[in-house]
C-alpha atoms as a PDB file:
ATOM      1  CA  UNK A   1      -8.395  -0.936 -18.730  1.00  0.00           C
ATOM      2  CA  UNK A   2     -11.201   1.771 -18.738  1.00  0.00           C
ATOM      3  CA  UNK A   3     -14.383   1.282 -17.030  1.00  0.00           C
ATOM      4  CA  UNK A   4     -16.516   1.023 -20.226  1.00  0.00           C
ATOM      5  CA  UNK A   5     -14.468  -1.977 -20.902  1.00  0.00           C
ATOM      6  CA  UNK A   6     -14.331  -3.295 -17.750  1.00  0.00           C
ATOM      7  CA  UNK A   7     -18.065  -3.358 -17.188  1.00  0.00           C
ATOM      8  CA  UNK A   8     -18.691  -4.935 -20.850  1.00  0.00           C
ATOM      9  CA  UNK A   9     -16.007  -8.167 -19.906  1.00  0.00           C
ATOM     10  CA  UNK A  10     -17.884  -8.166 -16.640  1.00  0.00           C
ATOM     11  CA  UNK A  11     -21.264  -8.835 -18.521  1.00  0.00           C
ATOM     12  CA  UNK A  12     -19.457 -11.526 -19.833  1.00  0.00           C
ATOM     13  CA  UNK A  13     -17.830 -13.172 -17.066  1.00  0.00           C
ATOM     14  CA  UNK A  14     -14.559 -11.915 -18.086  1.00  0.00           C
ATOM     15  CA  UNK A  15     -13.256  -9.885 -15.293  1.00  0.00           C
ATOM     16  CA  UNK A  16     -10.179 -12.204 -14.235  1.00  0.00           C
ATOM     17  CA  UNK A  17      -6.695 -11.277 -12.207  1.00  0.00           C
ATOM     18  CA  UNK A  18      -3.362 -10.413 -14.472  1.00  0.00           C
ATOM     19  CA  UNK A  19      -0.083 -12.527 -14.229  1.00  0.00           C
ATOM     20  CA  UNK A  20       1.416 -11.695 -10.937  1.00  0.00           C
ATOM     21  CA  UNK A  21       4.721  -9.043 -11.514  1.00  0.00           C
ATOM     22  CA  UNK A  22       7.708  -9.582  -8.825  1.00  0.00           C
ATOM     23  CA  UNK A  23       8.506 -11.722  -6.304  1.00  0.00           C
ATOM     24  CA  UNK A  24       5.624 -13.390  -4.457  1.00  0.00           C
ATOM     25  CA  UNK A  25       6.880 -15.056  -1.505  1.00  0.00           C
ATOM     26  CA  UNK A  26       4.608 -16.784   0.315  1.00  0.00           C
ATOM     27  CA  UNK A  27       5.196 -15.431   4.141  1.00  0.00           C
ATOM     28  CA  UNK A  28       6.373 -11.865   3.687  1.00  0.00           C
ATOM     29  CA  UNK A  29       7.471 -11.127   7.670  1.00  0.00           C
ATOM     30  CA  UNK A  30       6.793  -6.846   7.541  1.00  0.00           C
ATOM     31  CA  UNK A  31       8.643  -4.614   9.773  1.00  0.00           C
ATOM     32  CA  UNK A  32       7.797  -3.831  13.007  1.00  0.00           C
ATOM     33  CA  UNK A  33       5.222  -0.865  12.606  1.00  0.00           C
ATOM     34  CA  UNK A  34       6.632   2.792  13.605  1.00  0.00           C
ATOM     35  CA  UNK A  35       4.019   3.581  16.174  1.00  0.00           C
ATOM     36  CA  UNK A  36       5.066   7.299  17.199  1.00  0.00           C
ATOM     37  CA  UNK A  37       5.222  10.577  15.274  1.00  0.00           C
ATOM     38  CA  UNK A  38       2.707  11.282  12.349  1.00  0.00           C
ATOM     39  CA  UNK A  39       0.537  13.912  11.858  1.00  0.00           C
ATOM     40  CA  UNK A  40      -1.532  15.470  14.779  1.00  0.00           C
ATOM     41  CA  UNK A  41      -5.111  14.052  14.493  1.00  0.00           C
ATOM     42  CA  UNK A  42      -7.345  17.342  14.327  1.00  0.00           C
ATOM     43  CA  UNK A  43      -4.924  18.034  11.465  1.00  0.00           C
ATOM     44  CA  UNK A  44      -4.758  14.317   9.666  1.00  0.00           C
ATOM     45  CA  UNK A  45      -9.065  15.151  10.140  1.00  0.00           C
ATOM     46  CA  UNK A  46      -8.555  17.833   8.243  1.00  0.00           C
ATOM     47  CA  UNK A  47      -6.655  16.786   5.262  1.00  0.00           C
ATOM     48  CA  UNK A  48      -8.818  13.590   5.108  1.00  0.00           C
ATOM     49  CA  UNK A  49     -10.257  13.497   1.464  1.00  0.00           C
ATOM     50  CA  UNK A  50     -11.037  10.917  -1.053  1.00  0.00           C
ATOM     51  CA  UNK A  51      -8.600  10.850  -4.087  1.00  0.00           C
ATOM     52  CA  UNK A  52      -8.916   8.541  -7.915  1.00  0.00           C
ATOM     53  CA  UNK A  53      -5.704   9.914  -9.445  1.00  0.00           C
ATOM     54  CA  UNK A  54      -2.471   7.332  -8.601  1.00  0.00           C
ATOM     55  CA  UNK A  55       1.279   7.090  -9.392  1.00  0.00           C
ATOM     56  CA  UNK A  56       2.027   3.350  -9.895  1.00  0.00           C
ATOM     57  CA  UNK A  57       5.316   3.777  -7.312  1.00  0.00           C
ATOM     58  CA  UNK A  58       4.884   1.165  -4.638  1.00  0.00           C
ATOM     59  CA  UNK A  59       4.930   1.505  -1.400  1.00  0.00           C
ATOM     60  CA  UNK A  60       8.102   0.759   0.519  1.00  0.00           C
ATOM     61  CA  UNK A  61       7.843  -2.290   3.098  1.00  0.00           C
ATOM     62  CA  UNK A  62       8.131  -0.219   6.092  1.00  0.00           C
ATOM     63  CA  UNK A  63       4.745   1.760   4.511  1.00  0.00           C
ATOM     64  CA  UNK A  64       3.162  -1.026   3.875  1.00  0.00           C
ATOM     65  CA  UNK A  65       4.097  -2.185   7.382  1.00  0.00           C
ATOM     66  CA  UNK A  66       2.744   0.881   8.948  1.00  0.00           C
ATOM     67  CA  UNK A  67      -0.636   1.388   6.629  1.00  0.00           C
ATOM     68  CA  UNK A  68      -1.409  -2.141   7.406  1.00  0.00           C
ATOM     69  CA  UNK A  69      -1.375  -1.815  11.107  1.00  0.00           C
ATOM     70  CA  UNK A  70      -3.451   1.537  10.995  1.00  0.00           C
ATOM     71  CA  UNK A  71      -6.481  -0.163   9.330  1.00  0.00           C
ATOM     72  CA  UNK A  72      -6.037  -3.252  11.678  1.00  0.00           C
ATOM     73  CA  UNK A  73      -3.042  -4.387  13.641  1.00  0.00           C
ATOM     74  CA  UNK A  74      -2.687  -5.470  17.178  1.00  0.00           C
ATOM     75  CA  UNK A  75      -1.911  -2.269  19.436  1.00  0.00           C
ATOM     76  CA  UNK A  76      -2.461  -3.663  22.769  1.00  0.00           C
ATOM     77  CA  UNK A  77      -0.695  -7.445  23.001  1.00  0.00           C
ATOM     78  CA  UNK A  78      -1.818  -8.367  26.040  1.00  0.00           C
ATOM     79  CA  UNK A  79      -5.336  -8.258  25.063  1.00  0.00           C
ATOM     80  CA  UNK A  80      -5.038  -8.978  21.337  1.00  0.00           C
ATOM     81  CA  UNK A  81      -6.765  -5.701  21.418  1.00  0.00           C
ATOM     82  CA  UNK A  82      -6.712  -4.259  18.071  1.00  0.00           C
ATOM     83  CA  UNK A  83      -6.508  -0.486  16.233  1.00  0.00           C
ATOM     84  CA  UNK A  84      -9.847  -0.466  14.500  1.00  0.00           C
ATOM     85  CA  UNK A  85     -13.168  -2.056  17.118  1.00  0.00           C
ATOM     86  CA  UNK A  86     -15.405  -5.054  16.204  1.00  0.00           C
ATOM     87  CA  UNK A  87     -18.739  -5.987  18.271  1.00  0.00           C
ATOM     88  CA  UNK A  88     -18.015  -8.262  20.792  1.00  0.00           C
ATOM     89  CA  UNK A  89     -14.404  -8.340  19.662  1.00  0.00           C
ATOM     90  CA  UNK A  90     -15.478 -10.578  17.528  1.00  0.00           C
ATOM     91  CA  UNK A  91     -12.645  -9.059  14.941  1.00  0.00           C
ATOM     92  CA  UNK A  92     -14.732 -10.680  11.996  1.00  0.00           C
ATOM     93  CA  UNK A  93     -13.242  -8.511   9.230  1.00  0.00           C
ATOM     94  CA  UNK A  94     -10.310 -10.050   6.976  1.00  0.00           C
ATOM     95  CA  UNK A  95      -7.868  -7.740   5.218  1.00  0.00           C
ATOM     96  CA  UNK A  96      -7.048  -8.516   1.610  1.00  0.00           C
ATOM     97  CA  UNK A  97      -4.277  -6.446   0.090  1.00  0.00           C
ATOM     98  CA  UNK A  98      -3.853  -6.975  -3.554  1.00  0.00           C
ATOM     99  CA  UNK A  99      -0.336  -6.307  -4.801  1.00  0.00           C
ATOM    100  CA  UNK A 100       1.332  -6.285  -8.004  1.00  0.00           C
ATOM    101  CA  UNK A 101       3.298  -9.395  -6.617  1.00  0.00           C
ATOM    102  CA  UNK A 102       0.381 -11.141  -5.863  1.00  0.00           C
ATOM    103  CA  UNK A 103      -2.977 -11.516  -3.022  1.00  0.00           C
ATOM    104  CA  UNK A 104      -2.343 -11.188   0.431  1.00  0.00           C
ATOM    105  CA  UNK A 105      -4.250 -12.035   3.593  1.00  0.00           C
ATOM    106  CA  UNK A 106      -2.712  -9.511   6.573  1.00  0.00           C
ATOM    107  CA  UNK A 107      -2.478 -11.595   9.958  1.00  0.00           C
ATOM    108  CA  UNK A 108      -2.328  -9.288  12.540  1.00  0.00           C
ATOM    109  CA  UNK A 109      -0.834 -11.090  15.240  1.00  0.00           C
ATOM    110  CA  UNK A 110       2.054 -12.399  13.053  1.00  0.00           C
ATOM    111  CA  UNK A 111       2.096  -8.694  11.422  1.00  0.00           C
ATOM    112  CA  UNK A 112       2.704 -10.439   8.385  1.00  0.00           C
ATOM    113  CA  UNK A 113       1.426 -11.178   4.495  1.00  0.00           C
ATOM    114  CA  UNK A 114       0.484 -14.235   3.777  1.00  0.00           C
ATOM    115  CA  UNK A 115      -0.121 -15.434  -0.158  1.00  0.00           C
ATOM    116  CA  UNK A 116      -3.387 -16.067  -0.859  1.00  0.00           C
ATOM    117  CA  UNK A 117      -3.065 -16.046  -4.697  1.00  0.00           C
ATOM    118  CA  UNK A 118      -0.036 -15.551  -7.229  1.00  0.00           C
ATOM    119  CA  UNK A 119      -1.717 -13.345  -9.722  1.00  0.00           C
ATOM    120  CA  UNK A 120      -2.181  -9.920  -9.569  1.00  0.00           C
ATOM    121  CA  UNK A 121      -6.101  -9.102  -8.726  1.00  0.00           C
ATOM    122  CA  UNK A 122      -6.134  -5.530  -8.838  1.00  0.00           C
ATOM    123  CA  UNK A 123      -7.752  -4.959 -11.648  1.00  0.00           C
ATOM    124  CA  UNK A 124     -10.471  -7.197 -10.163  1.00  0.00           C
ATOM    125  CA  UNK A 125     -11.005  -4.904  -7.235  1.00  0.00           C
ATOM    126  CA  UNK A 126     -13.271  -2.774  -8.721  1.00  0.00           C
ATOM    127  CA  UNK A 127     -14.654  -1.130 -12.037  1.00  0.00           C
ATOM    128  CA  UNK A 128     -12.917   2.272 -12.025  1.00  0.00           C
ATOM    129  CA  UNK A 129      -9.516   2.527 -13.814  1.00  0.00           C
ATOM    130  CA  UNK A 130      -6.940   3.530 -11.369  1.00  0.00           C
ATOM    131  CA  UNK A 131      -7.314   0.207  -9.540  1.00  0.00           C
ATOM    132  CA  UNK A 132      -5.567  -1.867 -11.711  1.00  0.00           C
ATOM    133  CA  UNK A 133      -2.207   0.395 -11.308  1.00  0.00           C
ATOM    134  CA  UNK A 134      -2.300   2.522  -8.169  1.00  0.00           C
ATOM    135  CA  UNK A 135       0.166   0.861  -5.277  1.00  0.00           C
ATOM    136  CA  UNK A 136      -2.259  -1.255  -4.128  1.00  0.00           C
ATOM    137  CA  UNK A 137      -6.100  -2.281  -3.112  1.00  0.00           C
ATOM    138  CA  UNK A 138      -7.400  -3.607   0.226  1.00  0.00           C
ATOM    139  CA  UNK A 139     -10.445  -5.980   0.201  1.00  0.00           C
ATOM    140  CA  UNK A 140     -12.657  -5.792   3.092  1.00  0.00           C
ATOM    141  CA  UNK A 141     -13.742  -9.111   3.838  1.00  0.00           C
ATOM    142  CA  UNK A 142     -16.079 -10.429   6.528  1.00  0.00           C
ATOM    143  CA  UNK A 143     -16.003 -14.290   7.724  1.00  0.00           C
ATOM    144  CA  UNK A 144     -19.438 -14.495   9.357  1.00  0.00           C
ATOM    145  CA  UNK A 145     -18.082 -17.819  11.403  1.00  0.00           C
ATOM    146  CA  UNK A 146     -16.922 -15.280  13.846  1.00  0.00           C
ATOM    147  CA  UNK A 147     -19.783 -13.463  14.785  1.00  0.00           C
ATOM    148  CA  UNK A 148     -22.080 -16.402  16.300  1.00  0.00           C
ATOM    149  CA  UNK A 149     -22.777 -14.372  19.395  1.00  0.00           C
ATOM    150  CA  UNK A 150     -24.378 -11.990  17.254  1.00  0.00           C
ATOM    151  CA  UNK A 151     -27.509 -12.359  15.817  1.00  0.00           C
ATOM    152  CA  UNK A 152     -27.975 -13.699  12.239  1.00  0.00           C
ATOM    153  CA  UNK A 153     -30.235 -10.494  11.041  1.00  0.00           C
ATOM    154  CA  UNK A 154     -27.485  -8.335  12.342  1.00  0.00           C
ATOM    155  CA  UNK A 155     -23.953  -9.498  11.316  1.00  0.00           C
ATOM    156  CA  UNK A 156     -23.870  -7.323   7.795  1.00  0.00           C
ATOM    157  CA  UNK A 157     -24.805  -4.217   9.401  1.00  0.00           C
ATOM    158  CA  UNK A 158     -22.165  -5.291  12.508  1.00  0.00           C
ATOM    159  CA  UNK A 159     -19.399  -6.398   9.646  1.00  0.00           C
ATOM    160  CA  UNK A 160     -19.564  -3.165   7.981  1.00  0.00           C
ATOM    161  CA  UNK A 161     -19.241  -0.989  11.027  1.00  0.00           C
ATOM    162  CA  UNK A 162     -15.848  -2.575  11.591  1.00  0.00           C
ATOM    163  CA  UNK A 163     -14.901  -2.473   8.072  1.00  0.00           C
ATOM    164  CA  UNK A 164     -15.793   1.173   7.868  1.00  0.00           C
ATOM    165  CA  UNK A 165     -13.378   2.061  11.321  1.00  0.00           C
ATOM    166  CA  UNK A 166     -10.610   0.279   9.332  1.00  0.00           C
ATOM    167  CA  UNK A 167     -11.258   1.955   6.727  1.00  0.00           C
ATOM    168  CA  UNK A 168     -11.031   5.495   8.389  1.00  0.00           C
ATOM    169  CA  UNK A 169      -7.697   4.527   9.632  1.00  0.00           C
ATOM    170  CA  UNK A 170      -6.534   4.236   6.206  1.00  0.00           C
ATOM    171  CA  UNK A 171      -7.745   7.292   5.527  1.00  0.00           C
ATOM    172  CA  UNK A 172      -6.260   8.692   8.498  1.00  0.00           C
ATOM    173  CA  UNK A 173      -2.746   7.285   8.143  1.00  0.00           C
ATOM    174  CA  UNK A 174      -3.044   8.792   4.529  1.00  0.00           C
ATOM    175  CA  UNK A 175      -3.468  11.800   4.721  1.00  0.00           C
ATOM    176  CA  UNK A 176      -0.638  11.755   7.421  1.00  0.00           C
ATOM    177  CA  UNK A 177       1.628  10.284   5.082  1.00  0.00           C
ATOM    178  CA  UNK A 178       0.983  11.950   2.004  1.00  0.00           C
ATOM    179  CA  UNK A 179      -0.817   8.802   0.416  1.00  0.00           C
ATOM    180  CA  UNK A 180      -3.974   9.182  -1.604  1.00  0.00           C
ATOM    181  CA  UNK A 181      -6.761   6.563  -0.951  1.00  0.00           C
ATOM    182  CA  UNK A 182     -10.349   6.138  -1.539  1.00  0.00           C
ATOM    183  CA  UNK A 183     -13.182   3.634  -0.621  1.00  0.00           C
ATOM    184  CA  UNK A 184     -15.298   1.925  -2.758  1.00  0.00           C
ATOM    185  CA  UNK A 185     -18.223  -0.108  -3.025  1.00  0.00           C
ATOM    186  CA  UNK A 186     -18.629  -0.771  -7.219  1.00  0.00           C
ATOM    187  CA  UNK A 187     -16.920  -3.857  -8.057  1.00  0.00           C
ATOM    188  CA  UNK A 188     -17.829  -7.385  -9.430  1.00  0.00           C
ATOM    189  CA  UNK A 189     -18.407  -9.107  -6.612  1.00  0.00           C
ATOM    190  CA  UNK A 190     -18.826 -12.271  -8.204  1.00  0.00           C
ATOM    191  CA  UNK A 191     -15.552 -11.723  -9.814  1.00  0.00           C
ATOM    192  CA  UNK A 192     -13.646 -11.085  -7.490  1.00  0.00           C
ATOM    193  CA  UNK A 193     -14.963 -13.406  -4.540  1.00  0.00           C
ATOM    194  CA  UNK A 194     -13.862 -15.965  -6.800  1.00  0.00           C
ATOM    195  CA  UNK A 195     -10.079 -14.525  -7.785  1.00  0.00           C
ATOM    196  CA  UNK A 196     -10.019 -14.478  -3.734  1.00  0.00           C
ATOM    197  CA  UNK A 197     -11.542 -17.985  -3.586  1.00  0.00           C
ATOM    198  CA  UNK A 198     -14.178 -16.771  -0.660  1.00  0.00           C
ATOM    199  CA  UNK A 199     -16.029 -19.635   1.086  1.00  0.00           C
ATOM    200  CA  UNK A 200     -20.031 -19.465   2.116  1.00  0.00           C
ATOM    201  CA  UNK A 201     -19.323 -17.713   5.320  1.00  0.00           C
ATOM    202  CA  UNK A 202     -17.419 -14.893   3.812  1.00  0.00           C
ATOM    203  CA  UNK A 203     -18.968 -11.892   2.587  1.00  0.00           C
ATOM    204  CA  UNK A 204     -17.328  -9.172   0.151  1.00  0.00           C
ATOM    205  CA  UNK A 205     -17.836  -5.697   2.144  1.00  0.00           C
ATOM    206  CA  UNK A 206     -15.709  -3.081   0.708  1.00  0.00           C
ATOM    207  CA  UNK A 207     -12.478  -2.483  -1.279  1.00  0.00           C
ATOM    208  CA  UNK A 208      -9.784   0.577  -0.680  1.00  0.00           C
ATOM    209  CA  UNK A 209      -7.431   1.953  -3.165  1.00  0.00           C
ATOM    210  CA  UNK A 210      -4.228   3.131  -1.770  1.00  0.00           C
ATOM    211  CA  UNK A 211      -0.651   4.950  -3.403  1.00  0.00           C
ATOM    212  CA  UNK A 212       0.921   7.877  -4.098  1.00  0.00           C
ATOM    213  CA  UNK A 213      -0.470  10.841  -5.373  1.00  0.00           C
ATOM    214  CA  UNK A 214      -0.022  11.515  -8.928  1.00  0.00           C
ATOM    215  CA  UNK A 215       1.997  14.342  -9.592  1.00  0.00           C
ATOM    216  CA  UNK A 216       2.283  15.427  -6.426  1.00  0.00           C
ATOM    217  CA  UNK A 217       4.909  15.229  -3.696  1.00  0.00           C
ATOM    218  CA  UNK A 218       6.712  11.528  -3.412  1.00  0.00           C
ATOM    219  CA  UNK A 219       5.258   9.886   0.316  1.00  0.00           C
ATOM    220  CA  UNK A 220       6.570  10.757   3.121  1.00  0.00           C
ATOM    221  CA  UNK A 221       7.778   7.908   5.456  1.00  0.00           C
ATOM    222  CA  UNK A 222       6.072   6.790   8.416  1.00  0.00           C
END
C-alpha cells in the first residue's frame, strides 16, 4: 500500500492490521543469543546508515534471537543489567516486534516472544511503504508506570533517551550483519496504539524497520 493511500484511509480511520500469515504461537522460546564475533565497532560505526529499500525474506530465528537482544536483552544476569541504559534502571521501554505471524512483546529475561495480537500490524507501523513487507518492525513503547522516581515533566524526554540507545543497537547489529534498518517517527499513532491495545500509561515513542537489503547480498548470520 503506497503512502498516498495510506495517509487518505488514515483520514478516515481506516488504517487497521492484515490477517496474520504463518504460525503464531503464543510463547515463541528464541535461541540463546550468539554473544561473540560480529563486526569490530569503529567499523559497524562506520557502515551505520539508514536504509527504505527491503527484501520480504525473514529473518531466521537465531537473527531474530540475536537483533532482539542488541536493542534490549539482559547482558549481565546477575544484575538484570541490560544492553541498551534507562534512568534509574527504570527499563521503562517495551519492545514490540511486528511479524508477519503476528505482534510480539520481547521479554528480556525469558528472551522470548510473547503474542500480543494474531494479525499482522505492519502495515500499521508507519505511513511509508516498505513497512508493510520488509522482515519486520519494532515498536518502541514506553509504560510510564515505571518511571515514578522520575519526575512527571520529565519521563518523555527520559523514555526517549532509552528508546533512542535501543535503537542504535539495532542499527549497530545491522550494519554488522548485513541487515538494513531505519527509524521512524511518522505513523498513526492512534492507529496503531489501538492494533497494540496500549493502556493510559503507555506512550507510542518510535517504530524501527528491519530486513534484508534489497538486491543486495543475503544476511549474514550472527
Amino acid at each position: 500500500m503506497n503512502t498516498l493511500t495510506k495517509l487518505a484511509l488514515g483520514l478516515m480511520g481506516q488504517v487497521k492490521p492484515r490477517p496474520a500469515m504463518g504460525d503464531s504461537t503464543a510463547c515463541t522460546k528464541l535461541p540463546p543469543p550468539a554473544r561473540g564475533g560480529g563486526m569490530p565497532l569503529m567499523e559497524a560505526l562506520r557502515h551505520r546508515q539508514s536504509q527504505r529499500e527491503f527484501a520480504a525474506t525473514p529473518l531466521s530465528e537465531q537473527q531474530l534471537s540475536d537483533l532482539l537482544w542488541a536493542a534490549g536483552g539482559v547482558n549481565r544476569p546477575e544484575l538484570g543489567g541490560r544492553t541498551a541504559p534507562s534512568a534509574m534502571n527504570a527499563q521503562e521501554v517495551r519492545l514490540y516486534v511486528a511479524l508477519a505471524r503476528g505482534l510480539f512483546l520481547y521479554d528480556p529475561q525469558a528472551h522470548e516472544l510473547q503474542r500480543v495480537v494474531a494479525s499482522d500490524v505492519r502495515g500499521v507501523t508507519g505511513y511509508q511503504d516498505f513497512v508493510d513487507n520488509a522482515a519486520l518492525d519494532l515498536i518502541y513503547v514506553a509504560d510510564h508506570t515505571r518511571m515514578k522516581l522520575v519526575p512527571a515533566s520529565q519521563r518523555e524526554a527520559y523514555a526517549y533517551a532509552a528508546a533512542g540507545a535501543m535503537a542504535q543497537n539495532v542499527y549497530l547489529f545491522c550494519a554488522s550483519s548485513n541487515l538494513a534498518t531505519v527509524v521512524r517517527a511518522w505513523f498513526d499513532r492512534h492507529a496503531l496504539s489501538d492494533a497494540i491495545g496500549l493502556g493510559s500509561d503507555e506512550q507510542l515513542l518510535l517504530a524501527q524497520t528491519v530486513g534484508a537489503t534489497k538486491g543486495g547480498d543475503p544476511p549474514q548470520a550472527s
